[in-house]
C-alpha atoms as a PDB file:
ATOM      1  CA  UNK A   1      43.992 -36.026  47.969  1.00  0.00           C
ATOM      2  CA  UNK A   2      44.053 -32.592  49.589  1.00  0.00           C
ATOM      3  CA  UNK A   3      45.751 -29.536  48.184  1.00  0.00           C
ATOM      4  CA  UNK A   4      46.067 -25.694  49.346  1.00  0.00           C
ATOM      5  CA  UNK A   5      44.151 -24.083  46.139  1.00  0.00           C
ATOM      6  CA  UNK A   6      42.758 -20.515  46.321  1.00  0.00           C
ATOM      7  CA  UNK A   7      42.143 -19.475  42.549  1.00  0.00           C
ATOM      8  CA  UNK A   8      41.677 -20.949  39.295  1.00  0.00           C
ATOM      9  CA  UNK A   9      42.903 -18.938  36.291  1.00  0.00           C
ATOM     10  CA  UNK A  10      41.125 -19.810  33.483  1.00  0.00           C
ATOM     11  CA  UNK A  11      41.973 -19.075  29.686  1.00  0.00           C
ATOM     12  CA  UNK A  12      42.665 -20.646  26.181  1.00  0.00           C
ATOM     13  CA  UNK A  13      41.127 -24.305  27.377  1.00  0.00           C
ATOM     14  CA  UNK A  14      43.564 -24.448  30.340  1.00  0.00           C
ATOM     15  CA  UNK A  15      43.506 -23.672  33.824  1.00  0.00           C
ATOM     16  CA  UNK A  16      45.912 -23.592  36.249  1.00  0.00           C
ATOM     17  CA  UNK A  17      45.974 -23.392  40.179  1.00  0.00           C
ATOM     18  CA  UNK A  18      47.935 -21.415  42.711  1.00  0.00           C
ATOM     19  CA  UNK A  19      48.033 -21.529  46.081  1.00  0.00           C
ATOM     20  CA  UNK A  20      46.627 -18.575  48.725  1.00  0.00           C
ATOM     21  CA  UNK A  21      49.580 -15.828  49.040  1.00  0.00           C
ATOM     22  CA  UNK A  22      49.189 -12.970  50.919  1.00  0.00           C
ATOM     23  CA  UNK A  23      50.704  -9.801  49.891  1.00  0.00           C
ATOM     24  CA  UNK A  24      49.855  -7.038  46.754  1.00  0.00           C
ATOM     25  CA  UNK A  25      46.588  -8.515  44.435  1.00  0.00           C
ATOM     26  CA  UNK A  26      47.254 -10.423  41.930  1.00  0.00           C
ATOM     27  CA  UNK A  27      45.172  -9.175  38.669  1.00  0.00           C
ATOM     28  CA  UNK A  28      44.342 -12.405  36.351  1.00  0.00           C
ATOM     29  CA  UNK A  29      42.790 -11.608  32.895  1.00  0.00           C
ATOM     30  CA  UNK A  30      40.531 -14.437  34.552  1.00  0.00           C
ATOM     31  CA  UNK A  31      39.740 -16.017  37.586  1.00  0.00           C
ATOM     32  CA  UNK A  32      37.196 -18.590  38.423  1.00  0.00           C
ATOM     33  CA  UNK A  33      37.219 -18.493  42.111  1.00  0.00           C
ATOM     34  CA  UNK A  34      36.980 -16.743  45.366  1.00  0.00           C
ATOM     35  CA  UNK A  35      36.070 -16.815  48.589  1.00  0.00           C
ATOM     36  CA  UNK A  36      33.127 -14.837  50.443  1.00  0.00           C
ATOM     37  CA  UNK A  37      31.680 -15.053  53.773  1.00  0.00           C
ATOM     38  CA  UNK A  38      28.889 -13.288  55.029  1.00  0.00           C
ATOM     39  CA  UNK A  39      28.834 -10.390  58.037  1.00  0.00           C
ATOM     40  CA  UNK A  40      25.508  -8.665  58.373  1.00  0.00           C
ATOM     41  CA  UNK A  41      22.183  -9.707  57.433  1.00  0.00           C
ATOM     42  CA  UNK A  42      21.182  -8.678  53.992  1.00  0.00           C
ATOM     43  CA  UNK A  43      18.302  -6.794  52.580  1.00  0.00           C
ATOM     44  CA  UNK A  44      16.799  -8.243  49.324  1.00  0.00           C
ATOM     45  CA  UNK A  45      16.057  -6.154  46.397  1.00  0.00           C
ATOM     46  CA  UNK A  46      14.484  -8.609  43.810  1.00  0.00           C
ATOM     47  CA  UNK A  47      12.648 -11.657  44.322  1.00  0.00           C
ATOM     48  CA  UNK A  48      12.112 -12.321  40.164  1.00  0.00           C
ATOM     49  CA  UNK A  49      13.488 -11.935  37.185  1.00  0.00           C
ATOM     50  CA  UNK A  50      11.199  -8.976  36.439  1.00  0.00           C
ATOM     51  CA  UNK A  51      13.315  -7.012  39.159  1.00  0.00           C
ATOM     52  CA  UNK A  52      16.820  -7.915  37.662  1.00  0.00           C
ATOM     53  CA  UNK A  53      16.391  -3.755  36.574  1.00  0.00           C
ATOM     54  CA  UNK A  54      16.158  -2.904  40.381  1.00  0.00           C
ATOM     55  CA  UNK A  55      18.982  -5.487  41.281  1.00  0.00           C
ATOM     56  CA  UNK A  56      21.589  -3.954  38.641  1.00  0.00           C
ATOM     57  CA  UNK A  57      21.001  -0.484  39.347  1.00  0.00           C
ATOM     58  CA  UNK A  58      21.576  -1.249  42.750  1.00  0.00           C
ATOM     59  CA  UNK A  59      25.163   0.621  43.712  1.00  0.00           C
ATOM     60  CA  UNK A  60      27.701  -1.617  45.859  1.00  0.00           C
ATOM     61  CA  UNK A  61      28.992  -0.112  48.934  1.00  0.00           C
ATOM     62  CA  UNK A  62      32.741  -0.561  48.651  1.00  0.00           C
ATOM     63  CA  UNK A  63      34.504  -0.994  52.242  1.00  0.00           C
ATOM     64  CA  UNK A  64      37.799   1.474  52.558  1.00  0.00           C
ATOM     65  CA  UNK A  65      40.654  -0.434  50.630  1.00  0.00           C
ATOM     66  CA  UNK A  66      38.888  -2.851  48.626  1.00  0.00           C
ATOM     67  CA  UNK A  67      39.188  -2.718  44.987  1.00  0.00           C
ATOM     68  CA  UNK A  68      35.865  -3.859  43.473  1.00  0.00           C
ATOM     69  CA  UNK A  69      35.989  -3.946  39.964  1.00  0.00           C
ATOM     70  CA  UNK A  70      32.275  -2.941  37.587  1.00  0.00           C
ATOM     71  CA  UNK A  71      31.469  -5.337  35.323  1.00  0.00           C
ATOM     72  CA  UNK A  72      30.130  -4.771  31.493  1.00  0.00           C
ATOM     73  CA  UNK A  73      26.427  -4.364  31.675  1.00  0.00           C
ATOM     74  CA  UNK A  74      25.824  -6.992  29.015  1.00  0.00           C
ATOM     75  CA  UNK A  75      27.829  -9.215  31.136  1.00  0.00           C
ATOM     76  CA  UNK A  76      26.352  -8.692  34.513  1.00  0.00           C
ATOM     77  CA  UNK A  77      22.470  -8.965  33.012  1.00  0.00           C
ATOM     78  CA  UNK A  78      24.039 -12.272  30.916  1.00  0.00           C
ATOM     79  CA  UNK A  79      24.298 -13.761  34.643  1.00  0.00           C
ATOM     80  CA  UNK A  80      21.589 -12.050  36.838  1.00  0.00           C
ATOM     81  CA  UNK A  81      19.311 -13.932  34.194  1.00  0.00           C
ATOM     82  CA  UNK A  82      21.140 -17.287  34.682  1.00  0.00           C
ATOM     83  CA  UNK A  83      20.187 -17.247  38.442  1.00  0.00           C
ATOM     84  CA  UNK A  84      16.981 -15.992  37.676  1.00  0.00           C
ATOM     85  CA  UNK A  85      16.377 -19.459  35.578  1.00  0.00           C
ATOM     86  CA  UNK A  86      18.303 -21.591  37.722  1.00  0.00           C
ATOM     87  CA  UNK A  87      16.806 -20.438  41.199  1.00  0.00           C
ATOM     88  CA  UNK A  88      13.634 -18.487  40.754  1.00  0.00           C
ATOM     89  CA  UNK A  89      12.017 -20.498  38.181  1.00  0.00           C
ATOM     90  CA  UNK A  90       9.522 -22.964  39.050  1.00  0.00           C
ATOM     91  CA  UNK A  91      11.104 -25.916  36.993  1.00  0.00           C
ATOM     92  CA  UNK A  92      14.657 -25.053  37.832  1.00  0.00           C
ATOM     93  CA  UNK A  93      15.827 -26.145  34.661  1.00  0.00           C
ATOM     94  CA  UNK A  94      19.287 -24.706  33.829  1.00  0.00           C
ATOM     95  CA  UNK A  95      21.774 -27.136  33.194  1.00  0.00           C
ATOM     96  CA  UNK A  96      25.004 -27.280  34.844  1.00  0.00           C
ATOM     97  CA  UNK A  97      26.787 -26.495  31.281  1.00  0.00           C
ATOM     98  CA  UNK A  98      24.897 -23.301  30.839  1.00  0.00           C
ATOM     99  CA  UNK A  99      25.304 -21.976  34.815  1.00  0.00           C
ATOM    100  CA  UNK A 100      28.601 -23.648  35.914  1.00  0.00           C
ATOM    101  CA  UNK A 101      32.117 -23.188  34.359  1.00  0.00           C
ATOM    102  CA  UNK A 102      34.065 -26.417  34.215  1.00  0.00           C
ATOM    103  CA  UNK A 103      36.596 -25.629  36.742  1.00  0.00           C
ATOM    104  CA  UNK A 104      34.364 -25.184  39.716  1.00  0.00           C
ATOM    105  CA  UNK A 105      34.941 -24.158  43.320  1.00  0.00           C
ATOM    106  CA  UNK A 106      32.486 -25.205  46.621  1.00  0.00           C
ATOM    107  CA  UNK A 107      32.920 -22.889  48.784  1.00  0.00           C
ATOM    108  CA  UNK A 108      33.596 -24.058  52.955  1.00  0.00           C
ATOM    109  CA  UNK A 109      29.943 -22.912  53.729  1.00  0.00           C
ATOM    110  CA  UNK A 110      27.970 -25.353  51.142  1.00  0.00           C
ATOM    111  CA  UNK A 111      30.950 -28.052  51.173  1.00  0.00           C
ATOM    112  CA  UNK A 112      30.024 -28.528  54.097  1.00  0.00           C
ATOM    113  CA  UNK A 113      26.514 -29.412  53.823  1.00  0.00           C
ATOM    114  CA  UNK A 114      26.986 -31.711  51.189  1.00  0.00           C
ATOM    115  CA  UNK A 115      30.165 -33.291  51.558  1.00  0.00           C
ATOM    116  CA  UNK A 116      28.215 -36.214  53.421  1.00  0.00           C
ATOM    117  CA  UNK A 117      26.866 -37.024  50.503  1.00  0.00           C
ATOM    118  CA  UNK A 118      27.254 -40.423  48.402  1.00  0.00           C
ATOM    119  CA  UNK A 119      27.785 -39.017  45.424  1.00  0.00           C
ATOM    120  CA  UNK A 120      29.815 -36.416  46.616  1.00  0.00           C
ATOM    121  CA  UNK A 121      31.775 -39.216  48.358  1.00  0.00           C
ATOM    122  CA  UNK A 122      32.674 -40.875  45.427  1.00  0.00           C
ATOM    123  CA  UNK A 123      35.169 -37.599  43.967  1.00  0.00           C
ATOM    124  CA  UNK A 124      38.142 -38.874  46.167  1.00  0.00           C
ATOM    125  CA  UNK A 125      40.407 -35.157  44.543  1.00  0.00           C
ATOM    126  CA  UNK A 126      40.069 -31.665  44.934  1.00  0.00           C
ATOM    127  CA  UNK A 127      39.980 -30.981  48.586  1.00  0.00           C
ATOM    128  CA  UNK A 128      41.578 -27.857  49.197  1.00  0.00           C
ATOM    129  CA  UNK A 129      42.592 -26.005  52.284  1.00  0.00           C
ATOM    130  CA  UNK A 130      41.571 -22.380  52.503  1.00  0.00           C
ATOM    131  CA  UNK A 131      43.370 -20.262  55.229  1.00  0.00           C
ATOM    132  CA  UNK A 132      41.876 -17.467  56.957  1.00  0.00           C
ATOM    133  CA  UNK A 133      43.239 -14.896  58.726  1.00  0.00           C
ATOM    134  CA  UNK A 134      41.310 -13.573  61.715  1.00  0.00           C
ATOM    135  CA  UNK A 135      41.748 -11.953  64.661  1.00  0.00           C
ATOM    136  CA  UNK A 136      42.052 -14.884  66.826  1.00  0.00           C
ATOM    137  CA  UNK A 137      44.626 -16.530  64.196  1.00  0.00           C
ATOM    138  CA  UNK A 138      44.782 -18.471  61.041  1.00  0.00           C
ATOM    139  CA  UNK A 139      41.365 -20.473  60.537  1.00  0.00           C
ATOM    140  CA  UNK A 140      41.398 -23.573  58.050  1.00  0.00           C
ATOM    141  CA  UNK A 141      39.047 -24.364  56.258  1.00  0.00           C
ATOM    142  CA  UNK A 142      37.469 -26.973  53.656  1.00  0.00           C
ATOM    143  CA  UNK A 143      36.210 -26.259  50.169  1.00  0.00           C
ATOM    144  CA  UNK A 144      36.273 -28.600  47.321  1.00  0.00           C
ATOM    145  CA  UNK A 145      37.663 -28.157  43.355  1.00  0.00           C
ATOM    146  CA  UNK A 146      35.801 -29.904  40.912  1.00  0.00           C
ATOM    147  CA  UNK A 147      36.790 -30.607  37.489  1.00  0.00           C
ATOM    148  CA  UNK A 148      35.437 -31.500  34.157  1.00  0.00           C
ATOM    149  CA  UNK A 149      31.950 -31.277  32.873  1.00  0.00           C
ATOM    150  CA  UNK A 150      30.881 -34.862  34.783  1.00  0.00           C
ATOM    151  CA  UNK A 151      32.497 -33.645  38.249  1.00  0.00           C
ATOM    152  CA  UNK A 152      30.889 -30.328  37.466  1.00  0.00           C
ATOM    153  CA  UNK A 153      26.958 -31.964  36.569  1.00  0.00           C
ATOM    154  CA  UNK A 154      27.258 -34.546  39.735  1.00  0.00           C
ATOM    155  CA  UNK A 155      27.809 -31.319  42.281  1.00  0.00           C
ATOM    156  CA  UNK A 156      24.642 -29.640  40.717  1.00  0.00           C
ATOM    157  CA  UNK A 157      22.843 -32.833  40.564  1.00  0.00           C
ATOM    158  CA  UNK A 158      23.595 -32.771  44.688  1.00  0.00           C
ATOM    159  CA  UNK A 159      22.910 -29.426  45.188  1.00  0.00           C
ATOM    160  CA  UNK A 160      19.175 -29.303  43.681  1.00  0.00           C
ATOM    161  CA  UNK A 161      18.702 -32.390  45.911  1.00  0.00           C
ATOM    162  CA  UNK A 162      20.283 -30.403  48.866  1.00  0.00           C
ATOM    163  CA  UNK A 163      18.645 -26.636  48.239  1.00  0.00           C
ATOM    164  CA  UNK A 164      14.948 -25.976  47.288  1.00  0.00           C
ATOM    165  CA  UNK A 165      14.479 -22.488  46.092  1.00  0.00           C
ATOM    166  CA  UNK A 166      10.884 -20.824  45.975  1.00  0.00           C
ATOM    167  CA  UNK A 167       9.184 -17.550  44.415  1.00  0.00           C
ATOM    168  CA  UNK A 168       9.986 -16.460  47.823  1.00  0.00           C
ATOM    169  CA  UNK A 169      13.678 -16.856  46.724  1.00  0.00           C
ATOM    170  CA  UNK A 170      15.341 -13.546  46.146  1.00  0.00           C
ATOM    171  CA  UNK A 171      19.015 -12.107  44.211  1.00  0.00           C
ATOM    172  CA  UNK A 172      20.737  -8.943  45.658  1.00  0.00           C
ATOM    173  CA  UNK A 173      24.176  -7.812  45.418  1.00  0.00           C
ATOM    174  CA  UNK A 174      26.889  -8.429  47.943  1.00  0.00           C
ATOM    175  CA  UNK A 175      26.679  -6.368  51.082  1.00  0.00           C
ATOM    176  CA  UNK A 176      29.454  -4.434  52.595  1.00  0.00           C
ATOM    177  CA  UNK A 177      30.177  -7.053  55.194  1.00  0.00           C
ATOM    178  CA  UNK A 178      30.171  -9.265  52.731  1.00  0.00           C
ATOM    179  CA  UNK A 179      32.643  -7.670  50.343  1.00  0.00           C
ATOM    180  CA  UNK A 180      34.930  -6.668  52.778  1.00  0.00           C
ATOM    181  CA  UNK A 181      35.640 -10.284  54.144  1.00  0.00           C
ATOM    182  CA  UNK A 182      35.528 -11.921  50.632  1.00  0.00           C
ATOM    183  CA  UNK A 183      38.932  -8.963  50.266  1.00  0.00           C
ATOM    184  CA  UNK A 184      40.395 -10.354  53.055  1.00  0.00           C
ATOM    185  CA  UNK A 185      40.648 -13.661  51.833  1.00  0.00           C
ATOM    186  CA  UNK A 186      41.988 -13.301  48.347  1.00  0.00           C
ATOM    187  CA  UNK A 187      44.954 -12.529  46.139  1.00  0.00           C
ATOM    188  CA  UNK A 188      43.171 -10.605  43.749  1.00  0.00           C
ATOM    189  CA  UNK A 189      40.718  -7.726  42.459  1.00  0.00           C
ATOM    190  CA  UNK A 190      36.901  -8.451  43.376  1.00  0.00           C
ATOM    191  CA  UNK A 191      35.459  -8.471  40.045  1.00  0.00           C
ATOM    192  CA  UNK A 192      31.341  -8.304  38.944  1.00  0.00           C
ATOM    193  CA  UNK A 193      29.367 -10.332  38.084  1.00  0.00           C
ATOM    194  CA  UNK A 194      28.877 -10.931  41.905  1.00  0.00           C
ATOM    195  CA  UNK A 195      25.381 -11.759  43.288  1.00  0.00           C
ATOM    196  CA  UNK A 196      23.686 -13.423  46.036  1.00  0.00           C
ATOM    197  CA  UNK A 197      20.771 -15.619  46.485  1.00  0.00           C
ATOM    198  CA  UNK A 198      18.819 -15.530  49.854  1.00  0.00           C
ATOM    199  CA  UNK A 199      16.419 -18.768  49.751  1.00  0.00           C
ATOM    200  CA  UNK A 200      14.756 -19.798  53.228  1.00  0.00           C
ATOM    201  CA  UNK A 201      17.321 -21.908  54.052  1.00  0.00           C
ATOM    202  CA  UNK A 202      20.294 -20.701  52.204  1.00  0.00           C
ATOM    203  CA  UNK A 203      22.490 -17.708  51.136  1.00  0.00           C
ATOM    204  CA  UNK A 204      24.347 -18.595  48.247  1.00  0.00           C
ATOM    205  CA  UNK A 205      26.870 -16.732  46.804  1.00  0.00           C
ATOM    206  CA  UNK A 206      27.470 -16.739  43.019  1.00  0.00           C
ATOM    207  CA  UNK A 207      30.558 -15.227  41.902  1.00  0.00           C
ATOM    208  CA  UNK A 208      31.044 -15.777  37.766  1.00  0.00           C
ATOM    209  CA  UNK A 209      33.717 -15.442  34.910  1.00  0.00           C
ATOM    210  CA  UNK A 210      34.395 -14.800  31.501  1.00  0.00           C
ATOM    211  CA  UNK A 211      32.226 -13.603  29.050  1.00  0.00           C
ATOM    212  CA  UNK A 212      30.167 -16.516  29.228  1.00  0.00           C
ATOM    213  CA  UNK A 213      29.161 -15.671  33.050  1.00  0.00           C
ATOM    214  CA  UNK A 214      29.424 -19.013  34.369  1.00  0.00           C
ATOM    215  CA  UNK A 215      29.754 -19.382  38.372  1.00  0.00           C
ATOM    216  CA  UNK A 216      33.233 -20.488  38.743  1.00  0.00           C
ATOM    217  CA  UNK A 217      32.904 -20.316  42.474  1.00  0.00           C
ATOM    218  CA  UNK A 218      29.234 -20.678  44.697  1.00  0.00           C
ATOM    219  CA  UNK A 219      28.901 -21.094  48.193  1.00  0.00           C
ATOM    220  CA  UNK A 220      26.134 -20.727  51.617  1.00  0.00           C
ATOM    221  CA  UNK A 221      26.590 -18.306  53.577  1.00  0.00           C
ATOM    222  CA  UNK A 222      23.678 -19.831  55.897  1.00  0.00           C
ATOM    223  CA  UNK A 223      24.803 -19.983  59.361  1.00  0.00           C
ATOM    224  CA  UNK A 224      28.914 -19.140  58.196  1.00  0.00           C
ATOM    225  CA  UNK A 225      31.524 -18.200  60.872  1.00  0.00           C
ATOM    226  CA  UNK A 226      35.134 -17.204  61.709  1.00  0.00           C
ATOM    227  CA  UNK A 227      36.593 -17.681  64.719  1.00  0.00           C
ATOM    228  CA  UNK A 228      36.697 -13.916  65.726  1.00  0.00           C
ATOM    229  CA  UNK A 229      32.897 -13.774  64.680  1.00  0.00           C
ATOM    230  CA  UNK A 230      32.296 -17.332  67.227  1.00  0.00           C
END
């Protein structure tokens, strides 16, 4: 089953889904998805958790127009930690209930990679259709929505098979290419906790929500274009 879904607001136990709609940002109390794809070549900043002090006093350059919103300190260390656990230790041990919210979006980039797979196979709903503007016309392309703690476990499950991070592994903040085309592509206010993780063969973006900080939206950047970037 296929459906046009953009963002997830999440809130009191319930989410809902909207399609993409272009026009003024919409500002939800709290969203659990979004869309990013990468421009330039990024420079790390951290490759540990020891440098998570480096990574969050790193200031974002905010393109012209973009309205990037801070979030609490607490809040943004609550998650640079969770990636630090989850990517840069050696055992990789951070369950999907502790990293992932429950409503969870694939971005295109990673979908992609793993759609192929059995398991993956075997979660017939939550295609969705993502449309891009560019400057050589509307692109479409394919994420996936998954639901539910089990949905949610099986697409981390098939993502550790997939992705093998290293010490080498390192988490920066979004660059301004970065930013600038995630703005382009949704309804509503960029808001931290926003990080990226540049492994050897991937560049993953982490975008979380809620208190919590729990990735309501990841996706790889590895080897991502548009049409007008082709």
């Amino acid at each position: 089953m296929e459906a046009v879904i953009l963002i997830g607001i999440q809130g009191a136990g319930k989410s809902t889904f909207y399609p993409i709609k272009k026009g003024p940002p919409m500002k939800p109390s709290f969203f659990t998805s979004c869309i990013v794809m990468a421009l330039a070549a990024p420079t790390p900043v951290a490759g540990d958790s020891g440098g998570a002090k480096d990574v969050l006093s790193t200031e974002v350059t905010v393109p012209a127009g973009v309205v990037y919103k801070k979030g609490l300190a607490a809040t943004n260390r609550r998650a640079l930690d969770k990636l630090s656990r989850a990517f840069l230790a050696a055992d990789h041990k951070l369950g999907s209930d502790d990293l992932l919210s429950s409503t969870l979006i694939c971005g295109p980039g990673l979908w992609r990679n793993i759609k192929d797979d059995a398991q993956m196979k075997k979660i017939k709903t939550g295609i969705t259709k993502i449309k891009v503007p560019t400057n050589k016309g509307t692109q479409v392309l394919e994420g996936k929505l998954f639901q539910g703690k089990g949905e949610v476990a099986t697409f981390w499950k098939t993502f550790l098979r997939k992705y093998k991070f290293d010490g080498q592994a390192t988490i920066r903040r979004p660059t301004t290419g970065e930013l600038k085309l995630y703005w382009a592509m949704i309804p509503y206010d960029i808001t931290e906790p926003i990080f990226m993780v540049d492994g050897k063969d991937a560049t993953i973006l982490a975008q979380f929500a809620g208190e919590e900080a729990k990735i309501g939206w990841i996706d790889d950047y590895k080897d991502m274009r548009l049409k007008d970037q082709q």
